[in-house]
N, C-alpha and C. Protein backbone atom coordinates (compact mmCIF):
# COMPACT_ATOMS: atom_id res chain seq x y z
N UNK A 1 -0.65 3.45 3.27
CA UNK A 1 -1.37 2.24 2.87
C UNK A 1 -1.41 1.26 4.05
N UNK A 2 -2.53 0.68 4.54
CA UNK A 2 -2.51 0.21 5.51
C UNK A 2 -2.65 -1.44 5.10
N UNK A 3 -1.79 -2.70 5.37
CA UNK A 3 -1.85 -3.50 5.37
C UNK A 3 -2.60 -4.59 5.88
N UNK A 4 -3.01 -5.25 5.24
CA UNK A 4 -3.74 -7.00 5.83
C UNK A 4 -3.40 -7.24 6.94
N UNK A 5 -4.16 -7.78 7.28
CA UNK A 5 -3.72 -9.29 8.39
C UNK A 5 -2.61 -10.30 8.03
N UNK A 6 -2.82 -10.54 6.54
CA UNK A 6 -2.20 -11.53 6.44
C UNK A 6 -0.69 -11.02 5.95
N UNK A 7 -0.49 -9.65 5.31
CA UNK A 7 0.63 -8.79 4.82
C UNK A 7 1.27 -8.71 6.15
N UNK A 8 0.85 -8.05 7.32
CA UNK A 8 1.39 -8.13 8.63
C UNK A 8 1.99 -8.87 8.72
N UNK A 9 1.12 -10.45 8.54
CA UNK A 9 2.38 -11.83 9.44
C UNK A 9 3.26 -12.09 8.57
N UNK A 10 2.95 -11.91 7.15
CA UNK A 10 4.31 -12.08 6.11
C UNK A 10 5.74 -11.12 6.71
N UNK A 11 5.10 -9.86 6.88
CA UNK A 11 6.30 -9.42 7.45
C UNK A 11 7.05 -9.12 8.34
N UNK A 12 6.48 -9.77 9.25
CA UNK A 12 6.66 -9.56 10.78
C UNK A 12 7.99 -10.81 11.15
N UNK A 13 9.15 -10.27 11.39
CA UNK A 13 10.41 -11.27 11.71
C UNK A 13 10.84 -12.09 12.51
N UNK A 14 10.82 -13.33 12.58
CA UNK A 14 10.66 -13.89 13.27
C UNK A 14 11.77 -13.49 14.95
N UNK A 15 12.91 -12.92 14.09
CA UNK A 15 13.62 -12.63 15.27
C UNK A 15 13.05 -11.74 16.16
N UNK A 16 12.22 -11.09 15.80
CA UNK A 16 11.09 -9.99 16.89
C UNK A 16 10.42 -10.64 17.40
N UNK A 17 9.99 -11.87 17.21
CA UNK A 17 8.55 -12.70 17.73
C UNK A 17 8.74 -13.87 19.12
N UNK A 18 10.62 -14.23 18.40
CA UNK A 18 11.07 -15.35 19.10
C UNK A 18 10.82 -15.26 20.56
N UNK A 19 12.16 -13.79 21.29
CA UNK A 19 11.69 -13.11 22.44
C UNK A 19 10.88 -13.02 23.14
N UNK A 20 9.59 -12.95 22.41
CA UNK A 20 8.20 -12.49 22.91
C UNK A 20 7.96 -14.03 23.51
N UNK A 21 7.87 -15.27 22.48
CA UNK A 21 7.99 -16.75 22.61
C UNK A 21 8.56 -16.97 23.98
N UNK A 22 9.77 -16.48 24.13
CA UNK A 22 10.30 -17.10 25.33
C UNK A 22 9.72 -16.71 26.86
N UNK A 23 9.85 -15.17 26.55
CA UNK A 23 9.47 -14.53 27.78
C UNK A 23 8.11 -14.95 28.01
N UNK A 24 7.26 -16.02 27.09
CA UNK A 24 5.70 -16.30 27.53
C UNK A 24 6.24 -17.99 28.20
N UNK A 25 6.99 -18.60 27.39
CA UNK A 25 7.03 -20.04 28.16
C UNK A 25 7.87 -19.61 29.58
N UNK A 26 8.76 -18.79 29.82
CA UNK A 26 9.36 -18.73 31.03
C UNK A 26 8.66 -18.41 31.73
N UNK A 27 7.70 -17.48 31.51
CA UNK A 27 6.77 -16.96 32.86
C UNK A 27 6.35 -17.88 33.56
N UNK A 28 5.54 -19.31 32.57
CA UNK A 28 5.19 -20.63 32.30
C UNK A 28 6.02 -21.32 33.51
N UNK A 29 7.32 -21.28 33.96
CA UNK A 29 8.25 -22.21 34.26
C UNK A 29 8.69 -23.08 32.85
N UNK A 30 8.71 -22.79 31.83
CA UNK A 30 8.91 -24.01 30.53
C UNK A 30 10.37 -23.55 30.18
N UNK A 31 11.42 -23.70 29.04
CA UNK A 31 12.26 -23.63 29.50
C UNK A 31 12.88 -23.35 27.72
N UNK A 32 13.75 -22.59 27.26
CA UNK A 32 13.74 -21.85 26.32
C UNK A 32 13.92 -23.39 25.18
N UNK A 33 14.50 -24.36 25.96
CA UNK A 33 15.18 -25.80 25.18
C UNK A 33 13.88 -26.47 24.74
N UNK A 34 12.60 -25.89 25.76
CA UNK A 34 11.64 -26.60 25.44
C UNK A 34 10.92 -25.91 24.38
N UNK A 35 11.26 -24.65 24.05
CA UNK A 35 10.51 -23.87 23.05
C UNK A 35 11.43 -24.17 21.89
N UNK A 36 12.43 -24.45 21.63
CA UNK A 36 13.22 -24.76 20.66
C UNK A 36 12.95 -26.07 20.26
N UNK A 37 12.26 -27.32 20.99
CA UNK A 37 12.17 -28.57 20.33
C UNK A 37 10.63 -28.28 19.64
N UNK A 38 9.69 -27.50 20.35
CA UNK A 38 8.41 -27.36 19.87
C UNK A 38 8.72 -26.48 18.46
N UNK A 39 9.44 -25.44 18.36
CA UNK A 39 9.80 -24.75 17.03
C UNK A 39 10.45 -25.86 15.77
N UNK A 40 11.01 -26.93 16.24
CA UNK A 40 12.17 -27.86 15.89
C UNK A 40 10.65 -28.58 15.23
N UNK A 41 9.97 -29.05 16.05
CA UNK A 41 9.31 -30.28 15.71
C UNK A 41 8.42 -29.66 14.14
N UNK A 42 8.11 -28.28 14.73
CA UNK A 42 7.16 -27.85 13.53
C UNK A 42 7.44 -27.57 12.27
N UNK A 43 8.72 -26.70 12.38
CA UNK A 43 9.63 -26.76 10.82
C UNK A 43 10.83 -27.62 10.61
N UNK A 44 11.31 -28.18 11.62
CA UNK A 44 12.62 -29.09 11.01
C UNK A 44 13.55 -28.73 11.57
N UNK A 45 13.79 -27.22 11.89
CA UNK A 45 14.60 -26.27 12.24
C UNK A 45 15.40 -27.26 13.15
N UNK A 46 17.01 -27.43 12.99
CA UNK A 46 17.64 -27.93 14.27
C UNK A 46 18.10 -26.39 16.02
N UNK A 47 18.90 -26.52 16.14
CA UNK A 47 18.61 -25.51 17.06
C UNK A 47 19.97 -24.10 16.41
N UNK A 48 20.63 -24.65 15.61
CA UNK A 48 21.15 -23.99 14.86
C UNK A 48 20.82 -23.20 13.80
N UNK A 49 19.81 -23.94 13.41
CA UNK A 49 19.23 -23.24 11.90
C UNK A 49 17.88 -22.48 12.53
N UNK A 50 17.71 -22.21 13.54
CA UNK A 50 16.40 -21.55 14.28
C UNK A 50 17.29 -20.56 14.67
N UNK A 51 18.67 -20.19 15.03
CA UNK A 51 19.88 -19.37 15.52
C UNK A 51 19.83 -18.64 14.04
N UNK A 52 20.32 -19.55 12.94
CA UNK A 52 20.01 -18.85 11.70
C UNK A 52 19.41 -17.47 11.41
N UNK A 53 17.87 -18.32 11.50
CA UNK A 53 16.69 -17.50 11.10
C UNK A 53 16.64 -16.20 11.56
N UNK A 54 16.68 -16.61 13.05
CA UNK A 54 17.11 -14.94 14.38
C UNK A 54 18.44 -14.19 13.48
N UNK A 55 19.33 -14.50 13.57
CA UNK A 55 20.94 -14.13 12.88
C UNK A 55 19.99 -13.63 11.52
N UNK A 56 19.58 -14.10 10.17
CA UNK A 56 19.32 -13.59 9.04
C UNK A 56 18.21 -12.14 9.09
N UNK A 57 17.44 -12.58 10.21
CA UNK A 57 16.57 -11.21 10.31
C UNK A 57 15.58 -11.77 9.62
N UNK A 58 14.76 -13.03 9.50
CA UNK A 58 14.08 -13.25 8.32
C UNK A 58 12.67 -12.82 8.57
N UNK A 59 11.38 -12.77 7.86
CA UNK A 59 10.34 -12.64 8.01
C UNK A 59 9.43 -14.02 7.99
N UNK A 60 8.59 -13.99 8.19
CA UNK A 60 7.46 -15.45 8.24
C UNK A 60 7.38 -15.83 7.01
N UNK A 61 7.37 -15.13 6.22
CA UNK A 61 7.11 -15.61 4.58
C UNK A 61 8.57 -16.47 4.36
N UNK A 62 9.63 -15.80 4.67
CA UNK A 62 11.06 -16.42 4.32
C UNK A 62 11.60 -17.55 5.05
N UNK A 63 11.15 -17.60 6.62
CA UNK A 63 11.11 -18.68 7.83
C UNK A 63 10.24 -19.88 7.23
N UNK A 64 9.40 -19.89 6.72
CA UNK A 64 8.41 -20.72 6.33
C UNK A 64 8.56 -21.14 5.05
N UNK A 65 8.93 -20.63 3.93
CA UNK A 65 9.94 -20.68 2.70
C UNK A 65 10.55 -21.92 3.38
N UNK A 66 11.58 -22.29 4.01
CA UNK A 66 13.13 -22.28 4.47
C UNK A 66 12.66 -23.88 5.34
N UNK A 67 11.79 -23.64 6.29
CA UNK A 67 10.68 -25.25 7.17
C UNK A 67 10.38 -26.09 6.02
N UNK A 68 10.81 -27.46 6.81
CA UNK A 68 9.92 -28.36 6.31
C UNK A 68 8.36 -28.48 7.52
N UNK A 69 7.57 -28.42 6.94
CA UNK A 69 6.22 -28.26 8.00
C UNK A 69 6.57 -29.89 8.43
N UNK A 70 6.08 -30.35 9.75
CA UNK A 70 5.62 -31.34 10.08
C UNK A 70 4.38 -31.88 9.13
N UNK A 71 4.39 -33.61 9.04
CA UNK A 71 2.78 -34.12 8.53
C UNK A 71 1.69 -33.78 9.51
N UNK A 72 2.30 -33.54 10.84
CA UNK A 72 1.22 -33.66 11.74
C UNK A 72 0.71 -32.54 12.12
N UNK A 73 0.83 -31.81 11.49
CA UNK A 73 0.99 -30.03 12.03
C UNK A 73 -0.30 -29.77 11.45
N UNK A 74 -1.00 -30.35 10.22
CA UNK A 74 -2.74 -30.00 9.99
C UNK A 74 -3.64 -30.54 11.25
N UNK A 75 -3.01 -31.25 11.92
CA UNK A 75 -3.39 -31.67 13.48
C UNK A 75 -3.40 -30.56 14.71
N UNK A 76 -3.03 -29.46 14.54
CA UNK A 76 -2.78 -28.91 14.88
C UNK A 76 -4.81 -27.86 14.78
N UNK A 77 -5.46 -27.80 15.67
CA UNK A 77 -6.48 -27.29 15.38
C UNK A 77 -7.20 -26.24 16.72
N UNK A 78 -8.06 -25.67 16.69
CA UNK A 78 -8.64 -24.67 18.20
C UNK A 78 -8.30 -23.51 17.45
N UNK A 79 -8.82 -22.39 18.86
CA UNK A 79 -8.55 -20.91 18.68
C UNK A 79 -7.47 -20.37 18.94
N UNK A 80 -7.02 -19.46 18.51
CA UNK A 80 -6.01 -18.80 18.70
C UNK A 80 -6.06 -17.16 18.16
N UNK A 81 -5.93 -16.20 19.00
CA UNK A 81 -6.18 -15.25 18.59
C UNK A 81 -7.37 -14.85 18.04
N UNK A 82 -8.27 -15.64 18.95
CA UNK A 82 -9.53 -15.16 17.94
C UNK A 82 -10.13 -15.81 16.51
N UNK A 83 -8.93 -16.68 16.22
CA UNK A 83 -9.46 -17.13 14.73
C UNK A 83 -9.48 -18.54 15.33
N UNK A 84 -10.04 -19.59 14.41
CA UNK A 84 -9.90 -20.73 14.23
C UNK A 84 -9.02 -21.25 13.32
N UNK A 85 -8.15 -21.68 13.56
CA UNK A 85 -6.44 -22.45 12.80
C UNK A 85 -7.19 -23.37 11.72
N UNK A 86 -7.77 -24.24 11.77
CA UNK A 86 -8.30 -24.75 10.59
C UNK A 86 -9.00 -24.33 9.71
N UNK A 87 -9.79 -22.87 10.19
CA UNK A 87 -10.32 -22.05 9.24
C UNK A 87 -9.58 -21.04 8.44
N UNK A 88 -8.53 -20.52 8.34
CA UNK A 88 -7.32 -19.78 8.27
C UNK A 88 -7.05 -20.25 6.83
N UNK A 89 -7.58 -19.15 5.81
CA UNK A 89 -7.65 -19.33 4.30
C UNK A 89 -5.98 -19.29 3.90
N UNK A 90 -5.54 -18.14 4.68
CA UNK A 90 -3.81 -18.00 3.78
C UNK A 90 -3.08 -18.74 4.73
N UNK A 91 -2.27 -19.77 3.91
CA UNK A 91 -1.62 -20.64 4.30
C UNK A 91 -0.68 -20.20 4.96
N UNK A 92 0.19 -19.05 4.66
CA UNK A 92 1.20 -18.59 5.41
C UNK A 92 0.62 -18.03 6.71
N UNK A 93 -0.13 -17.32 7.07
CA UNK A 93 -1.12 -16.75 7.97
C UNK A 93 -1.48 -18.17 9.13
N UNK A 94 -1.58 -19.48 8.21
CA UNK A 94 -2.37 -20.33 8.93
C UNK A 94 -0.83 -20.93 9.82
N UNK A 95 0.07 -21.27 9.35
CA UNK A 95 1.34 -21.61 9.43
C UNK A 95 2.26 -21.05 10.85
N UNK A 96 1.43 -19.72 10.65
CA UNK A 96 2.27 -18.92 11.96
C UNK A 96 1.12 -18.98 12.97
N UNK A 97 0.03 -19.30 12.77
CA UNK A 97 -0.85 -19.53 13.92
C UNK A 97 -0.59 -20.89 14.41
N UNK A 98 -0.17 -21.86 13.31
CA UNK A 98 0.53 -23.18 14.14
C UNK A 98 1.61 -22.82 15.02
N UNK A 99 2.34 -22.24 14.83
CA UNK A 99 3.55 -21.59 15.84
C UNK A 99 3.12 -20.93 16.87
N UNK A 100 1.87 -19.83 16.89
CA UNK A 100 1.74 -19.72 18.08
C UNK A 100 0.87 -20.47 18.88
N UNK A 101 0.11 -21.28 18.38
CA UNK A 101 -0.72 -22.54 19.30
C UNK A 101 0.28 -23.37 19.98
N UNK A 102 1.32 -23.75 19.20
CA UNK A 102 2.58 -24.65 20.10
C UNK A 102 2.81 -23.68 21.11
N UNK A 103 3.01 -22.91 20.69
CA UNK A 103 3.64 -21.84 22.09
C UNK A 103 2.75 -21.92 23.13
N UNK A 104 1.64 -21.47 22.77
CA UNK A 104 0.68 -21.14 23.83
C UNK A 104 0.34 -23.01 24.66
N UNK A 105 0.45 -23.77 23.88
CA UNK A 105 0.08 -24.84 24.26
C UNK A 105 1.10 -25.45 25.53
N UNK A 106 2.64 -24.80 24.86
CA UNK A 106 3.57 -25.35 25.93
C UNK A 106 3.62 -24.41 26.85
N UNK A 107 3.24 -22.64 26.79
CA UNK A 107 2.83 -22.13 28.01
C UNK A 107 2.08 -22.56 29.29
N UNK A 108 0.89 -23.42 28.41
CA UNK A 108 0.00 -23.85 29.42
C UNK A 108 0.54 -24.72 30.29
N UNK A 109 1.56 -25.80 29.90
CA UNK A 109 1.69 -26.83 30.46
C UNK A 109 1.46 -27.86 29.98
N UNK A 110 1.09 -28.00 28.80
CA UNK A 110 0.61 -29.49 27.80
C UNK A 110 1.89 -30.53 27.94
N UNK A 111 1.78 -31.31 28.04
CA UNK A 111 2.86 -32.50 27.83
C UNK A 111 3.27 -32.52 26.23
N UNK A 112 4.54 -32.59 26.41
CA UNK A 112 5.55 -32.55 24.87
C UNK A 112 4.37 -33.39 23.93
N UNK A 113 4.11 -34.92 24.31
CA UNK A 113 3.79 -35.84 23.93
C UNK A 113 2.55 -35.32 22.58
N UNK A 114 1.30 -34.56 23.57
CA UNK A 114 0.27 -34.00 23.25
C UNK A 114 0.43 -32.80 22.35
N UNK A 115 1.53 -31.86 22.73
CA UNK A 115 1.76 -31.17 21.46
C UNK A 115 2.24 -31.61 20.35
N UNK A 116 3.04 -32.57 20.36
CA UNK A 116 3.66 -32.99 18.84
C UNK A 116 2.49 -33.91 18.26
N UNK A 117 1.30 -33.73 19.25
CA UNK A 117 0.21 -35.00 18.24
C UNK A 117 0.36 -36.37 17.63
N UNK A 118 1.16 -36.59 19.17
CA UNK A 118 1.80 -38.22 18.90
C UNK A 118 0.16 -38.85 19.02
């Protein structure tokens, strides 16, 4: 049985994804503390309870369960992967494309300021 798009990101763990996260901001020069305040800002996560998540083995459905989302995070808008983030019908689906736009955003070089949508 071959799964969704959106069945995929439900089950896809975050502790598999984190890695991938880092090794893209380091290439960057960005710095793993800086991927942890951008993860921090989006669910709440302190840097312990993001240690958690990795430690529990959890999936996106259960990571996202577990976040408080930021208010500012529907601010959060552009392409990513091909889709458009504000167009992104399943909320959980839309949720982890906010996670990887922060990423990609602090890959680029964006100023903290501009990603948290001060």
């Amino acid at each position: 049985m071959k799964l969704s798009h959106d069945q995929r990101m439900a089950q896809m763990t975050f502790a598999t994804v984190y890695p991938l996260y880092i090794a893209k901001v380091e290439r960057k020069g960005r710095t793993i503390a800086e991927l942890n305040e951008v993860i921090s800002w989006l669910t709440g996560f302190d840097e312990a309870q993001i240690q958690k998540q990795i430690a529990d083995n959890v999936n996106f459905e259960v990571f996202f369960e577990r976040a408080q989302l930021h208010p500012n995070a529907t601010k959060i808008t552009g392409l990513i992967c091909g889709y458009r983030i504000e167009e992104i019908q399943n909320p959980l689906t839309q949720k982890v494309r906010y996670l990887d736009k922060l990423v990609d955003e602090l890959a680029k070089g964006k100023a903290m300021e501009k990603i948290f949508r001060a």
